[in-house]
Protein backbone atom coordinates (compact mmCIF):
# COMPACT_ATOMS: atom_id res chain seq x y z
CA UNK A 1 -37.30 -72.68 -189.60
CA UNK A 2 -37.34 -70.33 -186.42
CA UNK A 3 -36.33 -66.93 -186.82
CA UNK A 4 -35.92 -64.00 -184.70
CA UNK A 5 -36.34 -60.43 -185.99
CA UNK A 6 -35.19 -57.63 -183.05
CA UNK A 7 -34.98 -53.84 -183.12
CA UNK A 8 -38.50 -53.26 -184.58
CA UNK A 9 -37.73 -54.33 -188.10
CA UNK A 10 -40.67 -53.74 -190.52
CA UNK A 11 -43.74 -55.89 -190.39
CA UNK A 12 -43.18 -56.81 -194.09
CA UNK A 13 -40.07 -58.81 -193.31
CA UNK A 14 -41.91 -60.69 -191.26
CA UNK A 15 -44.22 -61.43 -193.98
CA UNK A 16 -41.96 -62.52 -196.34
CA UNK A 17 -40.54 -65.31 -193.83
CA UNK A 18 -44.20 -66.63 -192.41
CA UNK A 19 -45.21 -66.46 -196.43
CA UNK A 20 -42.17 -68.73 -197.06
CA UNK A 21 -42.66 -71.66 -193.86
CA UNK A 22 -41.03 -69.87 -191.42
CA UNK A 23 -41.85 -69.60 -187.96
CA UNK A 24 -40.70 -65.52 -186.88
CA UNK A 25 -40.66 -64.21 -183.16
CA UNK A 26 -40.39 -60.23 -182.94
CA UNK A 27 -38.94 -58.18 -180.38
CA UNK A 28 -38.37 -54.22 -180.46
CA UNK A 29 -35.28 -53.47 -178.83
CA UNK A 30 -31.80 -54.95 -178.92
CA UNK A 31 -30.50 -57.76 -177.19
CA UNK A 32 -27.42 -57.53 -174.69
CA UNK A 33 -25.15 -60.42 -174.85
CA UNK A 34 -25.96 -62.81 -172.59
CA UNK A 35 -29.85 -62.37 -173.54
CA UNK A 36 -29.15 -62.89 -177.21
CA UNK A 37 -27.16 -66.01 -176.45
CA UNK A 38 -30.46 -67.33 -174.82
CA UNK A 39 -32.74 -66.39 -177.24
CA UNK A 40 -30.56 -67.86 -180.00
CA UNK A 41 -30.64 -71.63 -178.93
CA UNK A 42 -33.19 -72.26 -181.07
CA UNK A 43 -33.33 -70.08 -183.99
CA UNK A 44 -31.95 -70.57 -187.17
CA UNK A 45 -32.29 -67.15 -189.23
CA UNK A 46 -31.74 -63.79 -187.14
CA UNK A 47 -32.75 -59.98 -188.18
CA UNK A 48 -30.71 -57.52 -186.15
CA UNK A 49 -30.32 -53.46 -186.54
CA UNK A 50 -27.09 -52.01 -185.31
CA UNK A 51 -28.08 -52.49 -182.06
CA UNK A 52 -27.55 -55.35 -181.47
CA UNK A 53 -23.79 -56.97 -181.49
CA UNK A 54 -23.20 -60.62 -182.89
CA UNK A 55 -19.28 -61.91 -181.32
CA UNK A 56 -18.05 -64.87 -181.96
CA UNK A 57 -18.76 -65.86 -178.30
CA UNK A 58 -22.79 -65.34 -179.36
CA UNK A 59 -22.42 -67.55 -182.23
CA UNK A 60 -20.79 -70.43 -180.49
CA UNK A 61 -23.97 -69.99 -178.33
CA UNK A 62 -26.30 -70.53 -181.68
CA UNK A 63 -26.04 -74.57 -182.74
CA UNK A 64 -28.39 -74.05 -185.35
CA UNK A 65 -27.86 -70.43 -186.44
CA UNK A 66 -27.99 -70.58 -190.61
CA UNK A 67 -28.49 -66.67 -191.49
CA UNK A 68 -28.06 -63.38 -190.07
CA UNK A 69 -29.82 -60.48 -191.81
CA UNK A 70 -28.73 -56.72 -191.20
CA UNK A 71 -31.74 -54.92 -191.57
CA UNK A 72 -29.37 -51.94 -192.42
CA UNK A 73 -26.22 -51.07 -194.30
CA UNK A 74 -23.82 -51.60 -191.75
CA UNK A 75 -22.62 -54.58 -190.64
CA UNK A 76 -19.36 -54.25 -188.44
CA UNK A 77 -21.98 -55.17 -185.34
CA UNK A 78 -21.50 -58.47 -186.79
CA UNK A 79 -18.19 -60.72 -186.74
CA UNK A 80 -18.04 -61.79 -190.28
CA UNK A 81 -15.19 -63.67 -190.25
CA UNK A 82 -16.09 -66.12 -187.39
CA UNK A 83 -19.81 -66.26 -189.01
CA UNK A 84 -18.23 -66.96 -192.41
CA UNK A 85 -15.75 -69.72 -190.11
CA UNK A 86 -19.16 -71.02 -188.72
CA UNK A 87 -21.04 -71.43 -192.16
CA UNK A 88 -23.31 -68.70 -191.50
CA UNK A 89 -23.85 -66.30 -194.35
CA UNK A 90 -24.92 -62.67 -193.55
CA UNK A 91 -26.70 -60.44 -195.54
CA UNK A 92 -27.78 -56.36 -195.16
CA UNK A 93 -29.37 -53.75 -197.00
CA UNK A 94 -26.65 -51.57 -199.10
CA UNK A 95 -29.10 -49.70 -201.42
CA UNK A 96 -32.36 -49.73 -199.39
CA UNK A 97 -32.09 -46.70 -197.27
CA UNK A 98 -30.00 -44.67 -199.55
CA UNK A 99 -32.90 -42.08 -200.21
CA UNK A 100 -33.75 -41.75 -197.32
CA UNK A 101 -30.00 -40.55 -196.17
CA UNK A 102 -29.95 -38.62 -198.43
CA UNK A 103 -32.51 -36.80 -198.02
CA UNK A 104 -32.20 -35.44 -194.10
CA UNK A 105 -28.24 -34.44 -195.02
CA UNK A 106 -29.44 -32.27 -197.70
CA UNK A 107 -32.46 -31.41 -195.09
CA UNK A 108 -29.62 -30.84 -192.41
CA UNK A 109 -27.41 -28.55 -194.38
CA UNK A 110 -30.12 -26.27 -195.35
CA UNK A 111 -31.35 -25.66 -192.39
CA UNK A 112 -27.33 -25.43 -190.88
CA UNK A 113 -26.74 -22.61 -193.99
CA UNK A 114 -29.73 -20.76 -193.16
CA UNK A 115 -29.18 -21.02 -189.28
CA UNK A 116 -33.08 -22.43 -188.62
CA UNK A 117 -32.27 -24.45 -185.59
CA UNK A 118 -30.53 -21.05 -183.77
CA UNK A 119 -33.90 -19.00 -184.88
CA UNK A 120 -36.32 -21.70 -183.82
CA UNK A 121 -34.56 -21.49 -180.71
CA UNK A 122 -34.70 -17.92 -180.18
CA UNK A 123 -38.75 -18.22 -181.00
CA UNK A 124 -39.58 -21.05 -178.54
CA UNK A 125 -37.64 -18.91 -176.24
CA UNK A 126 -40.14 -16.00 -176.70
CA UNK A 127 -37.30 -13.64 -178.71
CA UNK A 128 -37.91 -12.19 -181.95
CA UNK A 129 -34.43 -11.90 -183.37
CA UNK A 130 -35.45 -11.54 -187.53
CA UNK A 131 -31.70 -11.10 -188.96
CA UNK A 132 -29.81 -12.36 -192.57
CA UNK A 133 -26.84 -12.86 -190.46
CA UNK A 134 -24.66 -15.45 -190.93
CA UNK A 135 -27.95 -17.22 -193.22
CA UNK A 136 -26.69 -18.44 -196.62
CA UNK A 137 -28.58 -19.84 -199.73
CA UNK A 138 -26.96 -23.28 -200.11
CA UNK A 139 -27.02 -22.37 -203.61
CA UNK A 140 -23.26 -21.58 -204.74
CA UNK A 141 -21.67 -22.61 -201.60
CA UNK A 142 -19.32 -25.95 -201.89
CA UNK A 143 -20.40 -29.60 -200.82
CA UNK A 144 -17.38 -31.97 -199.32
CA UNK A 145 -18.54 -35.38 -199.20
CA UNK A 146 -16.41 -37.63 -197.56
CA UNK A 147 -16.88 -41.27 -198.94
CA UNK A 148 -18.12 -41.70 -202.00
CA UNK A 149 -20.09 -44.92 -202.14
CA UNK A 150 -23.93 -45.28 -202.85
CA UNK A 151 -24.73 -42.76 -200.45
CA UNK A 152 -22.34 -39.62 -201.22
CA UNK A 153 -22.48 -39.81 -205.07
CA UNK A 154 -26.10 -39.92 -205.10
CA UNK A 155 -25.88 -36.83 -202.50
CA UNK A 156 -23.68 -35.44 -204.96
CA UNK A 157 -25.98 -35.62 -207.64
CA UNK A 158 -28.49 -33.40 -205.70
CA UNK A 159 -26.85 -31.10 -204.06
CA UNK A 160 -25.41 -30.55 -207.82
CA UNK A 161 -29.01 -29.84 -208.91
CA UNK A 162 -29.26 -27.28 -205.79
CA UNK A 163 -26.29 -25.60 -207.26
CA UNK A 164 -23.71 -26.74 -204.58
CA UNK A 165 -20.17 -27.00 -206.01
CA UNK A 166 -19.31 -30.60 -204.91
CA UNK A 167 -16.22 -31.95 -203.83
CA UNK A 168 -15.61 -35.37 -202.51
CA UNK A 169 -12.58 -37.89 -201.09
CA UNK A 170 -12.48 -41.65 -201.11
CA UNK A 171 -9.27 -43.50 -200.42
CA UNK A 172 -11.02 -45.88 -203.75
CA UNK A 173 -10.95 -44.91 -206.86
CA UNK A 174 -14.41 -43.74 -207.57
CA UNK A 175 -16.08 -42.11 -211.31
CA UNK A 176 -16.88 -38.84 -210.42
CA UNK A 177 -21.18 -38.18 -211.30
CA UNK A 178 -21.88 -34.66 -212.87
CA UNK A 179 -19.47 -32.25 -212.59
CA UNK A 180 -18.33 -33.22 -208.86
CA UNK A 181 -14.44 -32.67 -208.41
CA UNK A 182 -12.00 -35.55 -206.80
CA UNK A 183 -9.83 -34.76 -204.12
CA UNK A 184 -6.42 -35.66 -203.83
CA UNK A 185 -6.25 -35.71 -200.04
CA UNK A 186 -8.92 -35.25 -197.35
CA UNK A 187 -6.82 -31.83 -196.70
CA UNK A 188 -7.67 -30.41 -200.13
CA UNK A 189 -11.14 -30.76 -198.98
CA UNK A 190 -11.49 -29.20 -195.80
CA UNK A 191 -9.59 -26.49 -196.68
CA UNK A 192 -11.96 -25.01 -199.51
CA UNK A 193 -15.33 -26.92 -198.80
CA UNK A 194 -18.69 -24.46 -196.85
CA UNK A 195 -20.22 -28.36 -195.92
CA UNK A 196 -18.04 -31.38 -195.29
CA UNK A 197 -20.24 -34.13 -194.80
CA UNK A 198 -19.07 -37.99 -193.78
CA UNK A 199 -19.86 -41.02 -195.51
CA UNK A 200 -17.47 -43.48 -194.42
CA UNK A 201 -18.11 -47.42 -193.68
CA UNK A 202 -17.44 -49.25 -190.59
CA UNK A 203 -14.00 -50.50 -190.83
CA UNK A 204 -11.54 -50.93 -187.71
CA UNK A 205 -9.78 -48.20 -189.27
CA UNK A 206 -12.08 -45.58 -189.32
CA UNK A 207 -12.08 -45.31 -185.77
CA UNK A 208 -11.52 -41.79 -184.67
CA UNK A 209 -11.10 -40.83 -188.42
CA UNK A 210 -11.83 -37.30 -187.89
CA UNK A 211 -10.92 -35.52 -184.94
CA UNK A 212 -8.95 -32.40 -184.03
CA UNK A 213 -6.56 -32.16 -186.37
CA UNK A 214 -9.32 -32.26 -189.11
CA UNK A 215 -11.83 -29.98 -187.59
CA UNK A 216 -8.83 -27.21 -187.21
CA UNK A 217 -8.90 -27.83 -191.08
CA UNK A 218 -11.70 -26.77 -191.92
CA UNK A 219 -12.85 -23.36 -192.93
CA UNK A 220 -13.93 -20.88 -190.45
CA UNK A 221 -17.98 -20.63 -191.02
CA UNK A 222 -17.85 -24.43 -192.22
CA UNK A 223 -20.99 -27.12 -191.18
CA UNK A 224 -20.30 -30.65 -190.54
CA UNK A 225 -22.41 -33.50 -190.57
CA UNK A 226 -21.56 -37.28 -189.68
CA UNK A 227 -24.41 -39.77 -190.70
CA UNK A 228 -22.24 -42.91 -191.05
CA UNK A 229 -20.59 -43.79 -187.66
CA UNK A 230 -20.59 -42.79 -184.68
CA UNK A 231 -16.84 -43.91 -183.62
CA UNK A 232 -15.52 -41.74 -186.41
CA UNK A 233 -15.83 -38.69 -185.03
CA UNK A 234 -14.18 -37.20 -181.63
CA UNK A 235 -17.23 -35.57 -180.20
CA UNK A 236 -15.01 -33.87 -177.93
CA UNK A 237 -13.32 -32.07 -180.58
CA UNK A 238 -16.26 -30.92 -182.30
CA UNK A 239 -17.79 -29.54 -179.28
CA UNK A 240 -14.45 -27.26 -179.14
CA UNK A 241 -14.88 -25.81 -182.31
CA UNK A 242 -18.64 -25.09 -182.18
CA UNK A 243 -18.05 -23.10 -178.86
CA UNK A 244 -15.50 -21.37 -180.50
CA UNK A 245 -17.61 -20.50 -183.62
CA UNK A 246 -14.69 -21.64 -185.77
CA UNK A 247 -17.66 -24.14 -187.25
CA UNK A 248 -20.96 -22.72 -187.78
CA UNK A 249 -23.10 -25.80 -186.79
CA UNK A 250 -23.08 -29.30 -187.18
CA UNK A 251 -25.88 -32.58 -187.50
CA UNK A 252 -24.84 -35.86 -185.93
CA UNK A 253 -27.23 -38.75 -186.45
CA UNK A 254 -24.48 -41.56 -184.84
CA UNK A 255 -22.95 -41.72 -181.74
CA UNK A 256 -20.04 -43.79 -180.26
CA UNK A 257 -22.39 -45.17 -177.65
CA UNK A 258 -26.02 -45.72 -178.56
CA UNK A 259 -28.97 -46.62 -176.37
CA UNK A 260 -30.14 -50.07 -176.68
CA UNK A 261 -33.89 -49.21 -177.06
CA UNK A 262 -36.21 -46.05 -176.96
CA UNK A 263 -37.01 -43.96 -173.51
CA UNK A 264 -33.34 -45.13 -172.19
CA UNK A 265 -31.27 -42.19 -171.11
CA UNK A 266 -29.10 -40.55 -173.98
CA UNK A 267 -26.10 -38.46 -173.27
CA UNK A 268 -23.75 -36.73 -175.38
CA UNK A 269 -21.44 -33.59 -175.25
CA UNK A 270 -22.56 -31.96 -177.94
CA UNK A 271 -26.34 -31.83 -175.93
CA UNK A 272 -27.83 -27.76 -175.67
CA UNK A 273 -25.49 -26.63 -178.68
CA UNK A 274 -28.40 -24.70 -180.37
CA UNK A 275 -26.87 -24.92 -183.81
CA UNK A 276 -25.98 -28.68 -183.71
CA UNK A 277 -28.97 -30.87 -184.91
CA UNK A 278 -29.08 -34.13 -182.57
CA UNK A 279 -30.68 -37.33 -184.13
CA UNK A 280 -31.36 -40.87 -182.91
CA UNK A 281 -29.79 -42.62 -185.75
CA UNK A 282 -33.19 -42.25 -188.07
CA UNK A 283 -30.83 -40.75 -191.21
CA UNK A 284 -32.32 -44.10 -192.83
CA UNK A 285 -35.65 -44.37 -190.71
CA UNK A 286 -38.40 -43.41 -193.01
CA UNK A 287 -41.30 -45.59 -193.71
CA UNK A 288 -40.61 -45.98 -197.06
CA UNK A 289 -36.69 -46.64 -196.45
CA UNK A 290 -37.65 -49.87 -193.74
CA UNK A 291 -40.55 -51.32 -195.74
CA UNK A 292 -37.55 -51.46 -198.45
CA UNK A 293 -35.27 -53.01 -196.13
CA UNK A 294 -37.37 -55.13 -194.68
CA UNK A 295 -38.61 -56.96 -197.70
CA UNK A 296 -35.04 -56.94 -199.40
CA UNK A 297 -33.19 -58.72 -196.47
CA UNK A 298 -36.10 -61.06 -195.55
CA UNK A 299 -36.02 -62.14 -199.11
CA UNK A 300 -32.46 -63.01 -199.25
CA UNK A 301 -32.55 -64.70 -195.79
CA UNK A 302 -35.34 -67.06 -197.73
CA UNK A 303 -33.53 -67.35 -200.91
CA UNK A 304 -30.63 -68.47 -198.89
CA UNK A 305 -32.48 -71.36 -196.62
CA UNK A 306 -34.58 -71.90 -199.37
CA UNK A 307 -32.45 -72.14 -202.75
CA UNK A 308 -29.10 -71.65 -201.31
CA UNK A 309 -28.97 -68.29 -203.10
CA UNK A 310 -25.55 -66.30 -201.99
CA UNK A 311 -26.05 -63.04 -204.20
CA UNK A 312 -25.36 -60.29 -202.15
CA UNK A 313 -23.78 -62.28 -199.01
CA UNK A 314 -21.14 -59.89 -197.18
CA UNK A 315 -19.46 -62.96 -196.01
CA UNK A 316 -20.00 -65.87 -198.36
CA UNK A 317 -18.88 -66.65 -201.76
CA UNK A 318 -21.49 -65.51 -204.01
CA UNK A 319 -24.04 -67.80 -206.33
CA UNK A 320 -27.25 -66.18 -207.47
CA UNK A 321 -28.81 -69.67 -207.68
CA UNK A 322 -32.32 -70.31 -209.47
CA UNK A 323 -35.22 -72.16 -208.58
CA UNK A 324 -35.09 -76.08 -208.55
CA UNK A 325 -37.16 -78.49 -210.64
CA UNK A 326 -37.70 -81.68 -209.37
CA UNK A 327 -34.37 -81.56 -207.94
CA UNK A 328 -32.47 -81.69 -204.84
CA UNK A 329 -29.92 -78.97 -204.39
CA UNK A 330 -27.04 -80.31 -202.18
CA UNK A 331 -25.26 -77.05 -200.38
CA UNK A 332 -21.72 -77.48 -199.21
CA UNK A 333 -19.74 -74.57 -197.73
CA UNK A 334 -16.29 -75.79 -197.14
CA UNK A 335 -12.73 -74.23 -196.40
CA UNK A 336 -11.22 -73.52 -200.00
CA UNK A 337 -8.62 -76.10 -200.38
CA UNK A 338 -7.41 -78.04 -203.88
CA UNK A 339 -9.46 -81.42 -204.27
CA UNK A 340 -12.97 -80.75 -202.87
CA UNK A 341 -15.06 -80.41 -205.68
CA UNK A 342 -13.72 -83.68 -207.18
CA UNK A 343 -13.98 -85.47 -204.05
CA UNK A 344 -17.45 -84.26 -203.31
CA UNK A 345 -18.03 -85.50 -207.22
CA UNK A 346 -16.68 -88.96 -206.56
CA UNK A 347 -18.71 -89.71 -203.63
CA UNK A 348 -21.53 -88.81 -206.12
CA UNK A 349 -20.34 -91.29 -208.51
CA UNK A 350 -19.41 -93.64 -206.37
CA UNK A 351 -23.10 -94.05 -205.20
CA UNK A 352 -24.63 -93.76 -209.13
CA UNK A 353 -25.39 -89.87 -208.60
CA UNK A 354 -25.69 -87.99 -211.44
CA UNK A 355 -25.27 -84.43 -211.38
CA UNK A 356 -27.68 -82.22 -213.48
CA UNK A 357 -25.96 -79.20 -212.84
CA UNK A 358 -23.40 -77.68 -210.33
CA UNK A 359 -21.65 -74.08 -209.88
CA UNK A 360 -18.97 -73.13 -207.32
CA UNK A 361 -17.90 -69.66 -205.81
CA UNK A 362 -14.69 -68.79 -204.04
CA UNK A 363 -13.76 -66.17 -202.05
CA UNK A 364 -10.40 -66.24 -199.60
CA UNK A 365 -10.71 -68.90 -197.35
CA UNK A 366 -14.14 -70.57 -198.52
CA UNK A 367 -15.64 -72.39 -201.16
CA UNK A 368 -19.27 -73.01 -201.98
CA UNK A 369 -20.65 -75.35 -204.10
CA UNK A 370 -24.34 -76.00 -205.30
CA UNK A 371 -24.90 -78.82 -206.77
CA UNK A 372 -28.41 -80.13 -207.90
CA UNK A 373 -29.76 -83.97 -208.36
CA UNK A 374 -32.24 -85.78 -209.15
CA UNK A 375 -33.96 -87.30 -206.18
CA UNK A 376 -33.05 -87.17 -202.56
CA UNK A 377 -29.56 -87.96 -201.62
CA UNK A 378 -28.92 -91.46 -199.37
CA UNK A 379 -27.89 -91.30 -196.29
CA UNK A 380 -24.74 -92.87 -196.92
CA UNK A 381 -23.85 -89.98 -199.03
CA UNK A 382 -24.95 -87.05 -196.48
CA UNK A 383 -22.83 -88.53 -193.98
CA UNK A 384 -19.60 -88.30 -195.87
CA UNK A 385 -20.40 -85.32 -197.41
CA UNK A 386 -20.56 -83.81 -194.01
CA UNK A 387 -17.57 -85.96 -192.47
CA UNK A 388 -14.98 -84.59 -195.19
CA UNK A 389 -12.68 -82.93 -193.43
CA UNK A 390 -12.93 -79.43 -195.76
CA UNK A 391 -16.66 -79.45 -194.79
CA UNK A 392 -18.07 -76.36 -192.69
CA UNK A 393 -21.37 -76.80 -193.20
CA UNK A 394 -23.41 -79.20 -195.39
CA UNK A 395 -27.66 -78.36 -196.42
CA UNK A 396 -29.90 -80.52 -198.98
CA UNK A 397 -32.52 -78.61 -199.69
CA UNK A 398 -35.35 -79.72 -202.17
């Protein structure tokens, strides 16, 4: 199959693909719309950052489009539901970069709590200005951590070991690790918390999540950091109470509007603030964190076109499928209706199949069932299979 990797995903990905058949074209930078619906006319597997935005409008451009692998953890760049409509599973990276995230927030916060990024300012300036004012050990001092998914309970778990008091709010229901404390409401937090830190997803919903109203919350002295998106925050808003010195600092690794590739012009409000740390979306761009990424998603955009595999899909009803022996596996992803799995095994029967084994996952509006033969399937039987009017899309692989 043809697949197209963009954004500079790790050379390892592309390994994994040319290992297993496939022929991969690279590109490093993002694709605007009309560009990607080009390059997409032939290409059955895609690797995107969150650069790069997949509509519905794109995938009506993309005939043969199969897969769609977020080399990342986000994947509201993507329209699920009209991939999912089009049987075209997506996949991304959850666990991958999780490290690595972790890592530069507890990196940002120290150097926010010990004020490094106002001193190195004063020394490239040529100003010796040696002072414990307004520098704290982080040790002692409480941790907010808004969202408490892979990333903010593992951050939890180290800032613990630091001797942060953590805190943390998630509208789920989530164990609390060590002796981190729940908050009822995201109020409770911002009122007592030195560090509130975001860790939100991509939902509609969390658009302009935290603005005024939430940085007037906070506690005089506080830090904030936002390394999950950049349409969360009102930048605006921030900028206010940094000038005002009602926050002490901030680090903001996402922005609402992002350039497409490197050396393009970047602008932001919250440029020249000399204790705000500015990053170009790297919180999960270390070596280590891609090469991760880039073999995990490249291996389940081959398990999918390969064995049909599902485990993991964002969008698909999941089947963490084996290996075949000596059988064809027959792949039908259909709208989740009473009757098709007996009507896809009467056509079987009707034609003296017999099925050596078969599983089926729902989820909503889809259904998706695997079901492997012996030998290859007629013609006769492909045709109908993909002529039922429940079918979406229809693979034999084997």
């Amino acid at each position: 199959m043809r697949a197209l990797l963009l954004e500079n995903i790790h050379p390892d990905a592309v390994t994994v693909l040319t290992e297993a058949g496939h022929e991969v074209r690279t590109m490093d930078h993002a694709l605007q719309a009309a560009d990607l619906a080009a390059e997409l006319k032939d290409v059955e597997l895609l690797g995107i950052r969150s650069g790069t935005t997949v509509t519905a409008e794109i995938l009506d451009s993309a005939p043969n489009l199969r897969a769609i692998g977020a080399f990342c953890i986000g994947t509201n760049q993507i329209d699920l539901v009209a991939a999912a409509e089009r049987g075209i599973a997506v996949f991304n990276a959850p666990y991958s970069n999780t490290r690595s995230v972790v890592e530069i927030a507890l990196a940002e916060i120290i150097a926010l709590t010990r004020r490094l990024t106002v001193q190195n300012h004063a020394m490239h300036e040529g100003r010796w200005a040696k002072s414990a004012s307004g520098a704290h050990e982080v040790r002692g001092r409480s941790l907010g951590i808004v969202g408490y998914g892979n990333i903010g309970s593992q951050l939890s778990v180290l800032a613990e070991s630091l001797g942060m008091t953590v805190h943390f709010y998630d509208t789920a229901e989530k164990l609390a690790l060590g002796t981190a404390k729940k908050c009822q409401t995201l109020d409770e937090l911002l009122n007592q918390c030195d560090v509130v830190t975001l860790h939100v997803d991509g939902r509609p919903g969390n658009h302009g999540f935290f603005g005024e109203r939430e940085f007037a919350q906070m506690k005089p002295g506080a830090i904030f950091l936002n390394l999950s998106r950049g349409f969360v925050v009102d930048h605006a808003a921030l900028k206010k109470h940094i000038e005002s010195k009602h926050l002490a600092g901030a680090a903001i690794d996402v922005f609402p509007k992002e350039p497409k590739k490197n050396g393009d012009p970047f602008f932001s409000e919250l440029r020249g603030l000399d204790n705000v740390i500015l990053t170009p979306h790297i919180g999960g761009s270390t070596e280590e964190a891609q090469q991760h990424i880039g073999n995990f998603v490249a291996g389940k955009l081959r398990d999918y076109v390969g064995l049909g595999r599902t485990s993991l899909s964002v969008n698909m009803p999941r089947l963490g499928l084996g290996k075949t022996k000596d059988h064809t596996r027959i792949v039908h992803i259909h709208r989740n209706v009473p009757g098709v799995l007996a009507t896809i095994n009467g056509l079987l029967a009707e034609h003296g199949v017999n099925i050596e084994s078969q599983q089926l996952a729902t989820a909503g509006d889809l259904g998706y069932v695997a079901t492997d033969i012996i030998g290859a399937p007629a013609a006769e039987i492909v045709d109908k299979l993909a002529s039922m009017p429940e079918t979406i899309r229809l693979s034999v692989l084997g």
